[in-house]
Protein backbone atom coordinates (compact mmCIF):
# COMPACT_ATOMS: atom_id res chain seq x y z
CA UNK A 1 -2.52 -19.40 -39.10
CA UNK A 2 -0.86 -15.81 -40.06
CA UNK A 3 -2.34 -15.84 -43.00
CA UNK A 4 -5.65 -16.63 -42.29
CA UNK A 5 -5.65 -14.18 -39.79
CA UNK A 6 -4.86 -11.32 -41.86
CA UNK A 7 -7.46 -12.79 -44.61
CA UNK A 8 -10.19 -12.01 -41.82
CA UNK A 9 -8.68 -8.83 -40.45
CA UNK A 10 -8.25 -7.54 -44.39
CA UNK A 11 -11.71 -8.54 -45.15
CA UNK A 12 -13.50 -6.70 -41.87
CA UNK A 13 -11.73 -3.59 -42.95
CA UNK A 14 -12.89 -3.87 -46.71
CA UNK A 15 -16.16 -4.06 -45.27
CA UNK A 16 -15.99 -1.75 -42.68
CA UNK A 17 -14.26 0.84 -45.36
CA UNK A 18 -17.14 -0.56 -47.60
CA UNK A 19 -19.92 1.17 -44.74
CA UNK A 20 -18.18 4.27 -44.63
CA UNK A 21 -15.98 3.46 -41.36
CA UNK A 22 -12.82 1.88 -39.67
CA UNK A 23 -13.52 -1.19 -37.80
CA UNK A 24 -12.57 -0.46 -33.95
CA UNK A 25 -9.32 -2.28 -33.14
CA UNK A 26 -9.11 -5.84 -32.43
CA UNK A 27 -7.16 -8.41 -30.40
CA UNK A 28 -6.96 -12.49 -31.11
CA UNK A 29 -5.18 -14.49 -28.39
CA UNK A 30 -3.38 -17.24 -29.14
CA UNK A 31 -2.40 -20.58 -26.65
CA UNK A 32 0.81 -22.62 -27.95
CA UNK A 33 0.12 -21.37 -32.01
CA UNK A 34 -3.87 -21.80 -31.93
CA UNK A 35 -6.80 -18.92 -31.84
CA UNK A 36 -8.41 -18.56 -28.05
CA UNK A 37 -10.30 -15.71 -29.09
CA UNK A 38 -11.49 -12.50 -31.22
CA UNK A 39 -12.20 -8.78 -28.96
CA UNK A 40 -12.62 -5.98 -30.36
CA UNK A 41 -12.27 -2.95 -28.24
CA UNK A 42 -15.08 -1.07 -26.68
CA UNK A 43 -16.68 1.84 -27.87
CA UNK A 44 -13.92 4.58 -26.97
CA UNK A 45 -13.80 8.25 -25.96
CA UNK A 46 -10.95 10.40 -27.37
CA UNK A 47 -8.19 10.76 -25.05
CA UNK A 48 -7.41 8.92 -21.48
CA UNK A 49 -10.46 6.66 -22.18
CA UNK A 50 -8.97 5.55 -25.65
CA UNK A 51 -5.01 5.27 -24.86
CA UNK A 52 -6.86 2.93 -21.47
CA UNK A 53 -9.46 1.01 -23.61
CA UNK A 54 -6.57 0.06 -26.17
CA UNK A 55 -3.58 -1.13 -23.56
CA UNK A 56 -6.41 -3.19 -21.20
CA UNK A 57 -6.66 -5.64 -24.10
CA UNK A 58 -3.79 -7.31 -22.82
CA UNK A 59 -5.89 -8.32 -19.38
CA UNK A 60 -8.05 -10.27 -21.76
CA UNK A 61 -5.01 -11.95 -23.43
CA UNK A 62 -3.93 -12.79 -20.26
CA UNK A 63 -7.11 -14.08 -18.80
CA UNK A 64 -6.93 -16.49 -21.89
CA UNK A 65 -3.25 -17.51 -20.86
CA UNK A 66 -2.13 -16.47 -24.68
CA UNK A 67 1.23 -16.84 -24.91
CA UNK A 68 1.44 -14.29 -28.20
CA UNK A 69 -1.37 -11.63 -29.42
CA UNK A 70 -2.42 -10.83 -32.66
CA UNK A 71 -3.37 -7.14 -32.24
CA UNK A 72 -4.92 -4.85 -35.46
CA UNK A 73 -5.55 -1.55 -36.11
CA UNK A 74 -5.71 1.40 -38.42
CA UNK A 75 -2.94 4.33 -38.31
CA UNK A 76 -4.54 6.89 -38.22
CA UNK A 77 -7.65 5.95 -36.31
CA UNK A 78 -5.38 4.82 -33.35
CA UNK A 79 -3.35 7.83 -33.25
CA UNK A 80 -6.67 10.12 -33.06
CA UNK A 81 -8.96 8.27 -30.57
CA UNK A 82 -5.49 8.31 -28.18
CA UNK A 83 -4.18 12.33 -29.06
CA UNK A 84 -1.35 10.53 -29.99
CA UNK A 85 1.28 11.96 -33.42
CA UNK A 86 0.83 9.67 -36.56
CA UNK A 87 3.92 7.02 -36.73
CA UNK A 88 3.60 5.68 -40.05
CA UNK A 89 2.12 5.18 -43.00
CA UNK A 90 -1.66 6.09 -43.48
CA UNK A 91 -4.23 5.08 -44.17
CA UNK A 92 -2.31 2.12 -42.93
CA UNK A 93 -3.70 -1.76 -41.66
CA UNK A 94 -1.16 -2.46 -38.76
CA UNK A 95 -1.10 -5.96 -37.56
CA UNK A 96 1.50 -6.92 -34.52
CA UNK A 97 2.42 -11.04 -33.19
CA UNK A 98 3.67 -10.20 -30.37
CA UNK A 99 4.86 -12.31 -27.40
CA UNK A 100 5.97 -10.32 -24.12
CA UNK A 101 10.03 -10.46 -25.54
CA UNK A 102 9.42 -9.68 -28.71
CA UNK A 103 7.52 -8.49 -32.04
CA UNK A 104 7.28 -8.38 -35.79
CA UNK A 105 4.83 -5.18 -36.70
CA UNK A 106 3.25 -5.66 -40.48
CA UNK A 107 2.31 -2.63 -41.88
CA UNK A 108 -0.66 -2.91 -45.05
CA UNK A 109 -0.78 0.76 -46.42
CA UNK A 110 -3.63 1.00 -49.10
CA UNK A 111 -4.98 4.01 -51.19
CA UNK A 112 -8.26 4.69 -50.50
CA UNK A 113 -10.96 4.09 -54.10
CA UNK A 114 -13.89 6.45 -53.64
CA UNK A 115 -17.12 4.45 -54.30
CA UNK A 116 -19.55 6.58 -53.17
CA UNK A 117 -20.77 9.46 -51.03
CA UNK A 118 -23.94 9.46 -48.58
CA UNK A 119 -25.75 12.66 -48.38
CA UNK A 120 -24.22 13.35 -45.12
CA UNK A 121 -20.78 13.59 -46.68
CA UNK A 122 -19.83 9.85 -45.45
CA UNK A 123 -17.79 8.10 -47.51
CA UNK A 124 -17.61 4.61 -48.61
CA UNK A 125 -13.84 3.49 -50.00
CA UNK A 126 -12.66 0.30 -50.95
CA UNK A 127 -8.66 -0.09 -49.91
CA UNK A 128 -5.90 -0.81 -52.84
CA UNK A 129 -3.55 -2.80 -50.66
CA UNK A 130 0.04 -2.32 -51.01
CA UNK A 131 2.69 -4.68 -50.16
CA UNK A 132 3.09 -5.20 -46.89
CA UNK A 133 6.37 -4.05 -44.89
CA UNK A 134 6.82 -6.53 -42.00
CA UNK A 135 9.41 -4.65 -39.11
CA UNK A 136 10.52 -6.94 -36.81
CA UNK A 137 10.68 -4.49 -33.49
CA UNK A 138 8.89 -2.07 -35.41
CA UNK A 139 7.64 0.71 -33.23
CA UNK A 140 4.40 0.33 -31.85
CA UNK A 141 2.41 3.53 -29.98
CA UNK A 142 1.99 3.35 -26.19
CA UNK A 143 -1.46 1.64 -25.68
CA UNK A 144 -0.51 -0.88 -28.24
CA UNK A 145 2.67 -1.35 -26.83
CA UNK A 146 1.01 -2.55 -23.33
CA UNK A 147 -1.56 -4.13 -25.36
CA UNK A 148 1.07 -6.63 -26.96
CA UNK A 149 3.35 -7.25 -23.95
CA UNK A 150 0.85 -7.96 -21.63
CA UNK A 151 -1.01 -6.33 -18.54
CA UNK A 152 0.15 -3.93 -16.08
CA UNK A 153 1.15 -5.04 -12.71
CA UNK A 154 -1.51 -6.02 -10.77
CA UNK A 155 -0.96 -3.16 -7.72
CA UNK A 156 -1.04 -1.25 -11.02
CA UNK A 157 -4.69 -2.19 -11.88
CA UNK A 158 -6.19 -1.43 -8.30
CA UNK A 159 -6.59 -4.64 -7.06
CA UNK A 160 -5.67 -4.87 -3.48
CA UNK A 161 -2.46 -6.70 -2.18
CA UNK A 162 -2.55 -8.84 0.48
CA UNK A 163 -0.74 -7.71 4.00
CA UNK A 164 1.21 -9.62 5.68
């Protein structure tokens, strides 16, 4: 199932890189080792609205019951939508399986092969993947971090408590 996964998540972002941009990240919830589903985020603003956007993921996964995530995203992307420092390689493919104890974070660096150039100065790469450098605990940045250990407290979302 792992590598399938990443064989769809490589692909999208050879496409997407293909087009001229980074495919928005994604999350794929699984149920006892088997694929419940494939979100994307939403379209995101830069700043509160991205580092939200990106950790709310994990009400999804737990709407679906997953008992482990599959979340992906791009380095550098991530760390600019959220105002957040770089950690890592980039350009970089990040993939996480996390469950809420634990993680392994793969990393896919890649070099970036100019194909062409719009008028508009948008470029269109194709990514020379790298070996990938799997980091079990590897550090992940906040909103992913939530994203792959699950939701907030409920109280935390808003949703009223009952009184007793």
């Amino acid at each position: 199932m792992w590598n399938a996964l990443v064989g769809v998540v490589k692909e999208a972002y050879t496409a997407g890189l293909g087009e001229g941009a980074v495919p928005r990240s994604v999350m794929m919830p699984l149920v006892r080792g088997e694929l419940v589903g494939l979100i994307w985020v939403r379209p995101l603003k830069v700043g509160q609205d991205a580092l939200a956007g990106i950790a709310e993921l994990a009400n999804i996964a737990a709407a679906a019951g997953a008992d482990e995530v599959v979340l992906a995203w791009e380095t550098h992307d991530v760390a600019t939508a959220c105002e957040l420092p770089i950690v890592g390689p980039a350009p970089c493919l990040n993939m996480v399986l996390a469950s809420r104890d634990r993680h392994v974070l793969h990393q896919f660096p890649y070099t970036e092969q100019l194909l062409s150039r719009s008028p508009e100065g948008w470029a269109s790469v194709a990514p020379d993947w790298r070996p990938p450098a799997p980091q079990p605990g590897g550090e992940l940045v906040p909103p992913i971090q939530t994203a792959a250990t699950g939701p907030p407290i409920p109280h935390q979302l808003g949703r009223p408590r009952a009184v007793h």
